[in-house]
C-alpha atoms as a PDB file:
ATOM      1  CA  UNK A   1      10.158 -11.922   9.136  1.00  0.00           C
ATOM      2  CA  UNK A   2       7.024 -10.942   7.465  1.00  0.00           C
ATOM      3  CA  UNK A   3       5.849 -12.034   3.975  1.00  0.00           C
ATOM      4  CA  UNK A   4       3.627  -9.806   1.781  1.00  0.00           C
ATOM      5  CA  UNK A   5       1.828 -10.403  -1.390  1.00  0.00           C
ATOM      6  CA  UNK A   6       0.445  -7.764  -3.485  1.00  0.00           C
ATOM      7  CA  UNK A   7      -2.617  -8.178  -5.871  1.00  0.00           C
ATOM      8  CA  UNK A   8      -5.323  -6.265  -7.610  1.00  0.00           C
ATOM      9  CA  UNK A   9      -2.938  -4.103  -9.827  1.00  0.00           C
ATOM     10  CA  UNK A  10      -3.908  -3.820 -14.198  1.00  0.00           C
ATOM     11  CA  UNK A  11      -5.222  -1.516 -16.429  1.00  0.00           C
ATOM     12  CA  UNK A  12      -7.123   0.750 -16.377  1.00  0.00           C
ATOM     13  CA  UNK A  13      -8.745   4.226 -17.909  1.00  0.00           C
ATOM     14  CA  UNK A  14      -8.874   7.834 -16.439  1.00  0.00           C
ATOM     15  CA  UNK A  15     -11.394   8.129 -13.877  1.00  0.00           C
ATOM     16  CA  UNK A  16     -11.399   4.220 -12.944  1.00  0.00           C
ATOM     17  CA  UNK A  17     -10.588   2.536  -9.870  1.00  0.00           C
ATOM     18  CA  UNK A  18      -8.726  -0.559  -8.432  1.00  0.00           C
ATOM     19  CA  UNK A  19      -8.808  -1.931  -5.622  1.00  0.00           C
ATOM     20  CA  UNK A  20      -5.101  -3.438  -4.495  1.00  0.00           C
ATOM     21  CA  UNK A  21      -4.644  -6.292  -1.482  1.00  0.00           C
ATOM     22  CA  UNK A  22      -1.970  -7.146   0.350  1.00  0.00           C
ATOM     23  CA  UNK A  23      -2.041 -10.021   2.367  1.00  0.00           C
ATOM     24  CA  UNK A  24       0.910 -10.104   4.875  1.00  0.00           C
ATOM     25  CA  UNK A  25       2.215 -13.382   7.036  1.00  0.00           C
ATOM     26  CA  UNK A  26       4.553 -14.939   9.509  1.00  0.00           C
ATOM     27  CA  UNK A  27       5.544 -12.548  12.723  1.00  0.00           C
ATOM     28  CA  UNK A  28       3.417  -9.525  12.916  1.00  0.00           C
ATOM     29  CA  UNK A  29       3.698  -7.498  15.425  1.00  0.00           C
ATOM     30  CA  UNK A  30       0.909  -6.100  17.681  1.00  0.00           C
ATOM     31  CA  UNK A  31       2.320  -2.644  16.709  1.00  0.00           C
ATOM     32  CA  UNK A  32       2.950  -2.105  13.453  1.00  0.00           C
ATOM     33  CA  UNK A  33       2.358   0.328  10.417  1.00  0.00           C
ATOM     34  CA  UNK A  34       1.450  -0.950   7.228  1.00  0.00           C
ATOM     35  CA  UNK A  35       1.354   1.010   3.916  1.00  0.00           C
ATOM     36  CA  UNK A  36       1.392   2.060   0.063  1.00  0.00           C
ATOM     37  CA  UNK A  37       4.377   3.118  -1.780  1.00  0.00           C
ATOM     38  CA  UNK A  38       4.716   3.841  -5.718  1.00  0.00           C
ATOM     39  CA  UNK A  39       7.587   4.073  -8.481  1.00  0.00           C
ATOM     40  CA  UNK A  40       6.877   4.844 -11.723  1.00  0.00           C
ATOM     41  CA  UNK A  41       8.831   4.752 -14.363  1.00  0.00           C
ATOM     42  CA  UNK A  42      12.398   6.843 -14.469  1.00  0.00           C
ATOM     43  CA  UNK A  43      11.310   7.760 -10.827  1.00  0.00           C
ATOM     44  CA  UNK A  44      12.095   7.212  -7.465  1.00  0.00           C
ATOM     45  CA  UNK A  45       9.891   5.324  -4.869  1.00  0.00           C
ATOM     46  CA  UNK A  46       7.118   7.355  -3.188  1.00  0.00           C
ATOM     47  CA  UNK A  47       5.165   6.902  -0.231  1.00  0.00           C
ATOM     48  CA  UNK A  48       1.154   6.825  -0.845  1.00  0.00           C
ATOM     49  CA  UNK A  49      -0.598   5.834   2.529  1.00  0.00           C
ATOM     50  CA  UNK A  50      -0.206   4.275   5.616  1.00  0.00           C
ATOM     51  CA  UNK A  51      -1.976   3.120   8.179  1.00  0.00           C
ATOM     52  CA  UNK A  52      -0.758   2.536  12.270  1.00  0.00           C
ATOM     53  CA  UNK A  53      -2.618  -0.270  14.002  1.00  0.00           C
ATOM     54  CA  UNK A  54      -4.948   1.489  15.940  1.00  0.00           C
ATOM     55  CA  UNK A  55      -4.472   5.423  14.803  1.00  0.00           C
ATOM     56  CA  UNK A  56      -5.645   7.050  11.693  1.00  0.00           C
ATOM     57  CA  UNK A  57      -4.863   7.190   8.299  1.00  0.00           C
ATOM     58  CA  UNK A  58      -2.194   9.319   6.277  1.00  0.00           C
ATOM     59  CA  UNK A  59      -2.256  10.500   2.302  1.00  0.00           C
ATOM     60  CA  UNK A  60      -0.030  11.637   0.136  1.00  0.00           C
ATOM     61  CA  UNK A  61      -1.252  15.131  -1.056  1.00  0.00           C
ATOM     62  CA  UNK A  62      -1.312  13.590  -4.919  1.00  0.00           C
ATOM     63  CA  UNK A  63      -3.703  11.088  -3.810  1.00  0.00           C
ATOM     64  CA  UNK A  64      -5.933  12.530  -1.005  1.00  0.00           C
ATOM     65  CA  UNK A  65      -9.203  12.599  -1.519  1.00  0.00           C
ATOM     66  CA  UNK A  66      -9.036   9.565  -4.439  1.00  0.00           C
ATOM     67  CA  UNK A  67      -6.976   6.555  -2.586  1.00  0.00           C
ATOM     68  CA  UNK A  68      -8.318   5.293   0.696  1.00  0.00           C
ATOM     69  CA  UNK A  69      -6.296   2.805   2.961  1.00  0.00           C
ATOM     70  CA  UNK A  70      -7.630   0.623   5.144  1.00  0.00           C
ATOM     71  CA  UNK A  71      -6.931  -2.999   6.953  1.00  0.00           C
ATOM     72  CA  UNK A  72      -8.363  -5.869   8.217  1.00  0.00           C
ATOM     73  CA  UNK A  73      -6.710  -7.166  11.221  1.00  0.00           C
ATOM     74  CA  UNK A  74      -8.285 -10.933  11.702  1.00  0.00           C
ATOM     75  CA  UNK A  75      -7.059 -11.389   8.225  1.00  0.00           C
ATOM     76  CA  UNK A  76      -3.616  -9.416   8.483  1.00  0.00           C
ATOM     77  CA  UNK A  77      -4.558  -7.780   5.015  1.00  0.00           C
ATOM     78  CA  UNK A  78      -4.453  -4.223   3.896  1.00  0.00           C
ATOM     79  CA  UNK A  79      -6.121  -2.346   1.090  1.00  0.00           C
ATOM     80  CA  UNK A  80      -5.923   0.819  -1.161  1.00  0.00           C
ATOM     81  CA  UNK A  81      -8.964   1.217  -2.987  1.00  0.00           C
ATOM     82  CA  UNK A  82      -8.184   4.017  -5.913  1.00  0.00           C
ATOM     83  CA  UNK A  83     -10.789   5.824  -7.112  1.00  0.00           C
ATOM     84  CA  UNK A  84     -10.519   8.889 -10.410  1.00  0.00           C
ATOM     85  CA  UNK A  85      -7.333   7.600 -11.546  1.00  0.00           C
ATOM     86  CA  UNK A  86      -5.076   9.019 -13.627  1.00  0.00           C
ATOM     87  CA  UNK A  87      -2.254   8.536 -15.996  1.00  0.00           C
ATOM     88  CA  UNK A  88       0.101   9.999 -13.602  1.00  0.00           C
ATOM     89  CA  UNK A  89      -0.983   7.539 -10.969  1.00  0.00           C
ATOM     90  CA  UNK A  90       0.869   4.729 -13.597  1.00  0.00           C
ATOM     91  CA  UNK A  91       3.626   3.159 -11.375  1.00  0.00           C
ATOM     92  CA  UNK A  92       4.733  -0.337  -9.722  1.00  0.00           C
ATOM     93  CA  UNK A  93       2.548  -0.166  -6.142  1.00  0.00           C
ATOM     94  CA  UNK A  94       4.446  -1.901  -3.157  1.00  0.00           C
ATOM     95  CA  UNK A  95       3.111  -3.069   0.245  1.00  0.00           C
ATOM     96  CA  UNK A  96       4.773  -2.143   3.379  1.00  0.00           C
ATOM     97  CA  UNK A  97       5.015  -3.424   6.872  1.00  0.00           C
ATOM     98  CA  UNK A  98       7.242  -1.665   9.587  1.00  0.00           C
ATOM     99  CA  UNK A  99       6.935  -3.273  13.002  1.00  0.00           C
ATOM    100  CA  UNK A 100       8.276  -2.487  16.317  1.00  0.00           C
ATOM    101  CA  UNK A 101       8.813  -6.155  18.924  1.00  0.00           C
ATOM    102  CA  UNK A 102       8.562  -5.773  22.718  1.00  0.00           C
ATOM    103  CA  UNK A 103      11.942  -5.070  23.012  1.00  0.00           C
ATOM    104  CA  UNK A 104      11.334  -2.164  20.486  1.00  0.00           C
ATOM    105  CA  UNK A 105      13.463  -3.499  17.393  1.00  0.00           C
ATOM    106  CA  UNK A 106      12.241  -2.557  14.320  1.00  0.00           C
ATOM    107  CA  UNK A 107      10.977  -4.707  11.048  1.00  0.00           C
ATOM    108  CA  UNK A 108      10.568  -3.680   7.617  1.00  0.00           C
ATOM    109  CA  UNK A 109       9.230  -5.326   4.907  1.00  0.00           C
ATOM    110  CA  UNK A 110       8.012  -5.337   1.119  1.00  0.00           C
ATOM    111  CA  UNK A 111       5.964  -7.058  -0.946  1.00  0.00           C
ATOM    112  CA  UNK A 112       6.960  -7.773  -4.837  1.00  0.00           C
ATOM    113  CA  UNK A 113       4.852  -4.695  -6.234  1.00  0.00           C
ATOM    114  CA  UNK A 114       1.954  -4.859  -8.567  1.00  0.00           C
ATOM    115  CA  UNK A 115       1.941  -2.792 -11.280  1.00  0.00           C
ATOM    116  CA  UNK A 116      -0.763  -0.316 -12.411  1.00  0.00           C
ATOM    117  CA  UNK A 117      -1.490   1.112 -15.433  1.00  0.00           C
ATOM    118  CA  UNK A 118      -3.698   4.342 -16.065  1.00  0.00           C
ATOM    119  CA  UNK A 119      -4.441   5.281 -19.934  1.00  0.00           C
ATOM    120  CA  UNK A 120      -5.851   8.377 -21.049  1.00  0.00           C
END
């Protein structure tokens, strides 16, 4: 079972950034993908970014070019720095892990969301 814990969301205006962290703990496996999703309000849950241990990164068209994931290993944390925000990026972020263990059973995983609010 891994634990996550999501931080960095608030408010902020148009054109701001934020920086979100999500720690993760207890069994992590060596191969794993950890990510971003989204749900704002009256709206279902939406993947953001994700990022494989070891392979590249991956953006949701609405966000490319703004958000960038990334992860620190040694300290089992990953990050989505936002950048030019906007009021449509206003939702409840959550952190995601997905493992796979030696004998290739899958984990998933969420963290309790942060919310983040974007004001014209």
């Amino acid at each position: 079972q891994v634990q996550l814990v999501e931080s960095g969301g608030g408010l902020v205006q148009a054109g701001g950034s934020l920086r979100l962290s999500c720690a993760a703990s207890g069994t992590i496996f060596k191969f794993n993908t950890m990510g971003w999703y989204r749900q704002a309000p009256g709206k279902q849950r939406e993947w953001v970014a994700s990022i494989p241990s070891g392979a590249s990164t991956n953006y949701a068209d609405s966000v490319k070019g703004r958000f960038t994931i990334s992860r620190d290993n040694a300290k089992n944390t990953v990050y989505l720095q936002m950048n030019s925000l906007k009021p449509e990026d206003t939702a409840v972020y959550y952190c995601n892990y997905h493992g796979v263990d030696p004998r290739g059973r899958e984990f998933n995983s969420w963290g309790q969301g942060t919310r983040v609010t974007v004001t014209s």
